[in-house]
C-alpha atoms as a PDB file:
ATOM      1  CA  UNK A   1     -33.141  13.879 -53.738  1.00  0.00           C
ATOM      2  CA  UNK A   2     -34.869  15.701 -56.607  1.00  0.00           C
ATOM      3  CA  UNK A   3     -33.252  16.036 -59.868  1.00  0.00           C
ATOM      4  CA  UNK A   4     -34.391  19.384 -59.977  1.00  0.00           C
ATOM      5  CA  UNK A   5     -35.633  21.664 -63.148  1.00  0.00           C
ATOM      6  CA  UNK A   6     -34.388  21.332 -66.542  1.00  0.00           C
ATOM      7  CA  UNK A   7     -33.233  24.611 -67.262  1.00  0.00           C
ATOM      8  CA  UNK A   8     -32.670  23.461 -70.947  1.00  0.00           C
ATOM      9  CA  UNK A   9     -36.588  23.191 -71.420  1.00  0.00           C
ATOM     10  CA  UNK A  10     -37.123  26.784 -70.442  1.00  0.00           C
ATOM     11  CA  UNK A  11     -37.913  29.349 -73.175  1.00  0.00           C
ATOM     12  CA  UNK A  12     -36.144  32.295 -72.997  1.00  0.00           C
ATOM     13  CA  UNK A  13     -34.376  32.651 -69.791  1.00  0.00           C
ATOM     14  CA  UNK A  14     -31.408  35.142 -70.442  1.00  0.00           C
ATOM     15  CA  UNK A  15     -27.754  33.303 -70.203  1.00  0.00           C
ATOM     16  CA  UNK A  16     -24.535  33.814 -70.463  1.00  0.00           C
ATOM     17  CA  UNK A  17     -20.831  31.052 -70.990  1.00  0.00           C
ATOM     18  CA  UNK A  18     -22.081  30.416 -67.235  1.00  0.00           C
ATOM     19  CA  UNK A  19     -25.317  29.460 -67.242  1.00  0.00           C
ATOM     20  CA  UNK A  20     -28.824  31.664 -66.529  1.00  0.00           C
ATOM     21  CA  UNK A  21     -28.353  35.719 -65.941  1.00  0.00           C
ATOM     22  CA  UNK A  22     -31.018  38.275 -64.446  1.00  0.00           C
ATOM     23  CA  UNK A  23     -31.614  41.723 -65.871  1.00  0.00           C
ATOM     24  CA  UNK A  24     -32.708  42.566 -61.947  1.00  0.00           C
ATOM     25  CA  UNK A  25     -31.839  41.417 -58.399  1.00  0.00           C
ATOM     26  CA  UNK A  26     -36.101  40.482 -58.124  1.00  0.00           C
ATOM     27  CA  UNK A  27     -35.741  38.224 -61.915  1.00  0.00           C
ATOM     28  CA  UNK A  28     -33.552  36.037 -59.588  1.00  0.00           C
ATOM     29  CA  UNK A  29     -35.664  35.887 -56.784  1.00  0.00           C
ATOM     30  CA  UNK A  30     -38.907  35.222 -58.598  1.00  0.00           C
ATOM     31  CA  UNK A  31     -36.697  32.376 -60.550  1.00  0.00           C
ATOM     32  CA  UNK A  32     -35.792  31.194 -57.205  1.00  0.00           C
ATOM     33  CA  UNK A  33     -39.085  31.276 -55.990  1.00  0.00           C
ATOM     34  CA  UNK A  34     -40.711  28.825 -58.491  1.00  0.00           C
ATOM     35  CA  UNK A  35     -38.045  26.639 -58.245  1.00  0.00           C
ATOM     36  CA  UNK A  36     -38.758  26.481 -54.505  1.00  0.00           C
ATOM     37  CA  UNK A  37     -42.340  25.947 -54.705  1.00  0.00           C
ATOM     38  CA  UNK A  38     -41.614  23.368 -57.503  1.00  0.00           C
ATOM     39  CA  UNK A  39     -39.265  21.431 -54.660  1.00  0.00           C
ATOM     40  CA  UNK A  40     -41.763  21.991 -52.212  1.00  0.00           C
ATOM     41  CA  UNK A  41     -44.238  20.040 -53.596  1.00  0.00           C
ATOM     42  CA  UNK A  42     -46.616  22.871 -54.700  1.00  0.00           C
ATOM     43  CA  UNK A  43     -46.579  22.037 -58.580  1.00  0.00           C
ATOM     44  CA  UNK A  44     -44.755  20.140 -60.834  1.00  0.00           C
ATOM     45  CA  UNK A  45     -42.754  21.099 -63.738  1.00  0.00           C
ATOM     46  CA  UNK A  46     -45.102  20.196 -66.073  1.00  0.00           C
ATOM     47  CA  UNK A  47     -47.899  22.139 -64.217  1.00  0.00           C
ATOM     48  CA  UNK A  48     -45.315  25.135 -64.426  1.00  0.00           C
ATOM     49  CA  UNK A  49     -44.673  25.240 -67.713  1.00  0.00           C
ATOM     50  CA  UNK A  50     -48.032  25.146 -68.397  1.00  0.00           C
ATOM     51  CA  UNK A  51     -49.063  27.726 -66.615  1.00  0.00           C
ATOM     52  CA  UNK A  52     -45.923  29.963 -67.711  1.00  0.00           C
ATOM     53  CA  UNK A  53     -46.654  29.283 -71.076  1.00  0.00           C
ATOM     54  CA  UNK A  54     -50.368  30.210 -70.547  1.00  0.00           C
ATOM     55  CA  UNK A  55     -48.978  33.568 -68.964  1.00  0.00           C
ATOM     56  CA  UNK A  56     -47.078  34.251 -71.855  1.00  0.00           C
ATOM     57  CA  UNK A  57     -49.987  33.418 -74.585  1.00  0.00           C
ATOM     58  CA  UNK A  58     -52.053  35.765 -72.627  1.00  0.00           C
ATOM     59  CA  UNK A  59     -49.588  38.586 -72.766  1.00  0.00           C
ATOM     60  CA  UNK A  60     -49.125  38.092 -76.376  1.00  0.00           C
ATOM     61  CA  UNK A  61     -52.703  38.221 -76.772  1.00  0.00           C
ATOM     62  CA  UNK A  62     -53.016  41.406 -74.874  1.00  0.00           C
ATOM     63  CA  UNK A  63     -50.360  43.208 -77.418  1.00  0.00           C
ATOM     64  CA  UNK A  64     -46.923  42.255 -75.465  1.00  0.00           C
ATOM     65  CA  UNK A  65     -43.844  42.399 -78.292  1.00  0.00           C
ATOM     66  CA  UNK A  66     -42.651  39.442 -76.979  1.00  0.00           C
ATOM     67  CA  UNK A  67     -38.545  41.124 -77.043  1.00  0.00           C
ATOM     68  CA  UNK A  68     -37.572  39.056 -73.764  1.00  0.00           C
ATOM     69  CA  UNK A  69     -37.477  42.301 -71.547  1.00  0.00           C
ATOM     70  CA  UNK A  70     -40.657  41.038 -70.153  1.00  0.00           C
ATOM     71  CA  UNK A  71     -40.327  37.361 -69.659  1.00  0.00           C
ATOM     72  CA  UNK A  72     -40.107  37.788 -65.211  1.00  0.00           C
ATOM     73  CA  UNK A  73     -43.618  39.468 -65.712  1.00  0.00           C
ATOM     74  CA  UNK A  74     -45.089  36.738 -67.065  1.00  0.00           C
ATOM     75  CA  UNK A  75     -43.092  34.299 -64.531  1.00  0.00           C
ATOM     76  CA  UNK A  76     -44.888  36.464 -61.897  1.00  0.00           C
ATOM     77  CA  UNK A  77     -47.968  36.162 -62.987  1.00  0.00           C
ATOM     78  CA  UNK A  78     -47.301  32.188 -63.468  1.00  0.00           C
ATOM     79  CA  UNK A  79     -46.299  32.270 -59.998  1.00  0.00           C
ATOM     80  CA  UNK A  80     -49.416  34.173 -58.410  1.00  0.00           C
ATOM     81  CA  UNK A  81     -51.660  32.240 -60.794  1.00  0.00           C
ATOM     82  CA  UNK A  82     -50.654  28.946 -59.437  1.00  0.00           C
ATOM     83  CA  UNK A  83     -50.318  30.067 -55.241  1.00  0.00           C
ATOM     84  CA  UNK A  84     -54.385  31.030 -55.837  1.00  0.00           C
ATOM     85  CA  UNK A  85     -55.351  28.172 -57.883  1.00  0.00           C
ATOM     86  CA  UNK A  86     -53.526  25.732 -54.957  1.00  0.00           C
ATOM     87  CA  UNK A  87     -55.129  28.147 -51.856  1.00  0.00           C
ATOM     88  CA  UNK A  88     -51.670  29.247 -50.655  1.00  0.00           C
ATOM     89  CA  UNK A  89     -52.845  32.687 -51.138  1.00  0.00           C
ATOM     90  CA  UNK A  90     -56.452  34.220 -51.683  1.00  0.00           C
ATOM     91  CA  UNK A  91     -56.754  36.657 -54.808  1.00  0.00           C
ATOM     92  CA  UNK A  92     -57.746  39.391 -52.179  1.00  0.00           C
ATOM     93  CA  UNK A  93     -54.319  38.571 -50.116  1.00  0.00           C
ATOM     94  CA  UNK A  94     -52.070  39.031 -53.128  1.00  0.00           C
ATOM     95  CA  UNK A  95     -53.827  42.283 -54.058  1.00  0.00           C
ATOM     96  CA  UNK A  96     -53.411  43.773 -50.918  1.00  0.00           C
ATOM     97  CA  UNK A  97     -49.661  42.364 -50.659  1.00  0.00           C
ATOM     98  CA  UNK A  98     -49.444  43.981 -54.266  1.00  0.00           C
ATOM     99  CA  UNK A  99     -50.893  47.502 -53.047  1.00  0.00           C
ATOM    100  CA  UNK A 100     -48.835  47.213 -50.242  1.00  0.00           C
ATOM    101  CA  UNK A 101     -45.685  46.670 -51.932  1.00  0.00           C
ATOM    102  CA  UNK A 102     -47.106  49.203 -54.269  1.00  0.00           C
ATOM    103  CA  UNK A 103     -47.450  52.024 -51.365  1.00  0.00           C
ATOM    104  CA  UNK A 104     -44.061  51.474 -49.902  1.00  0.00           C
ATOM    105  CA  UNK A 105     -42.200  51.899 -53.369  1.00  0.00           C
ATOM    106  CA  UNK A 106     -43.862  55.344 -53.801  1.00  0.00           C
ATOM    107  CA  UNK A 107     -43.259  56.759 -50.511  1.00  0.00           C
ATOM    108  CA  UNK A 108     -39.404  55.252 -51.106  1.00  0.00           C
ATOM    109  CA  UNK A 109     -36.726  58.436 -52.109  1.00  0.00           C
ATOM    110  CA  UNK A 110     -35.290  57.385 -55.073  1.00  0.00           C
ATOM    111  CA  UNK A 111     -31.931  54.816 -55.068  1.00  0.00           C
ATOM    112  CA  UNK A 112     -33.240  54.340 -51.488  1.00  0.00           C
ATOM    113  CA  UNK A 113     -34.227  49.829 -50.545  1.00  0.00           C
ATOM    114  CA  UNK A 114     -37.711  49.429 -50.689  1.00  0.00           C
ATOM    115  CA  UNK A 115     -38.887  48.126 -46.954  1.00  0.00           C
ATOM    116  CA  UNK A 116     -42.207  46.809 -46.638  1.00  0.00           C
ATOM    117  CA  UNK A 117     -43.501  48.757 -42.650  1.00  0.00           C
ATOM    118  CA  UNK A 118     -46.272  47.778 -40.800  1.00  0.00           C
ATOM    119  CA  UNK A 119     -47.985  51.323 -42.279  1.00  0.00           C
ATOM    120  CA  UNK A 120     -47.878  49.918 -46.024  1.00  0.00           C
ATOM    121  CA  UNK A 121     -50.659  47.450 -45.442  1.00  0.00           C
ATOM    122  CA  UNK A 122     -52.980  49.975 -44.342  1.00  0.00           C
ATOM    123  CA  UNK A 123     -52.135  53.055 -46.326  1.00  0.00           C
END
């Protein structure tokens, strides 16, 4: 059985008396996520922090403040830069998972779920 991730070693992950907290319902899921793909196999933990931490330096470096509100962003991009680099996912697939997500949150009333339809991948 795997020990699982040290949440200690991660930088920056919002908590509370209780342990890690999400500023939206998709921070937890993209947390989830990697720590998923971690138990799968995909990566390890080292390879993840790397590449998080990569994420973040390149963020910085494009002008991000760095105030925490962002962190999830660059856990996102972590995440799709290691599914390409392993070929779980083509860089074409993501973008047009991306546009499609993209298409169905616009055409979503406001306060309203966000479903993903068959007419979102081919807007």
């Amino acid at each position: 059985m795997s020990a699982g991730p040290d949440l200690a070693a991660l930088p920056a992950i919002p908590r509370d008396a209780e342990g890690p907290v999400f500023r939206e319902p998709w921070e937890a899921q993209a947390f989830a996520l990697a720590v998923k793909l971690h138990e799968t196999g995909l990566f390890t933990w080292a390879e993840w922090a790397a590449t998080l931490a990569q994420a973040i330096d390149t963020a910085q470096a494009e002008g991000d403040p760095d105030l925490g509100d962002t962190y999830y962003h660059h856990w996102m991009a972590a995440l799709e830069r290691l599914v390409t680099a392993k070929g779980v996912l083509t860089t074409a697939a993501l973008d047009r998972r991306t546009h499609a997500w993209e298409h169905a949150y616009l055409r979503t009333p406001h306060g309203q779920p966000v479903d993903l339809m068959p007419e979102d991948e081919h807007p």
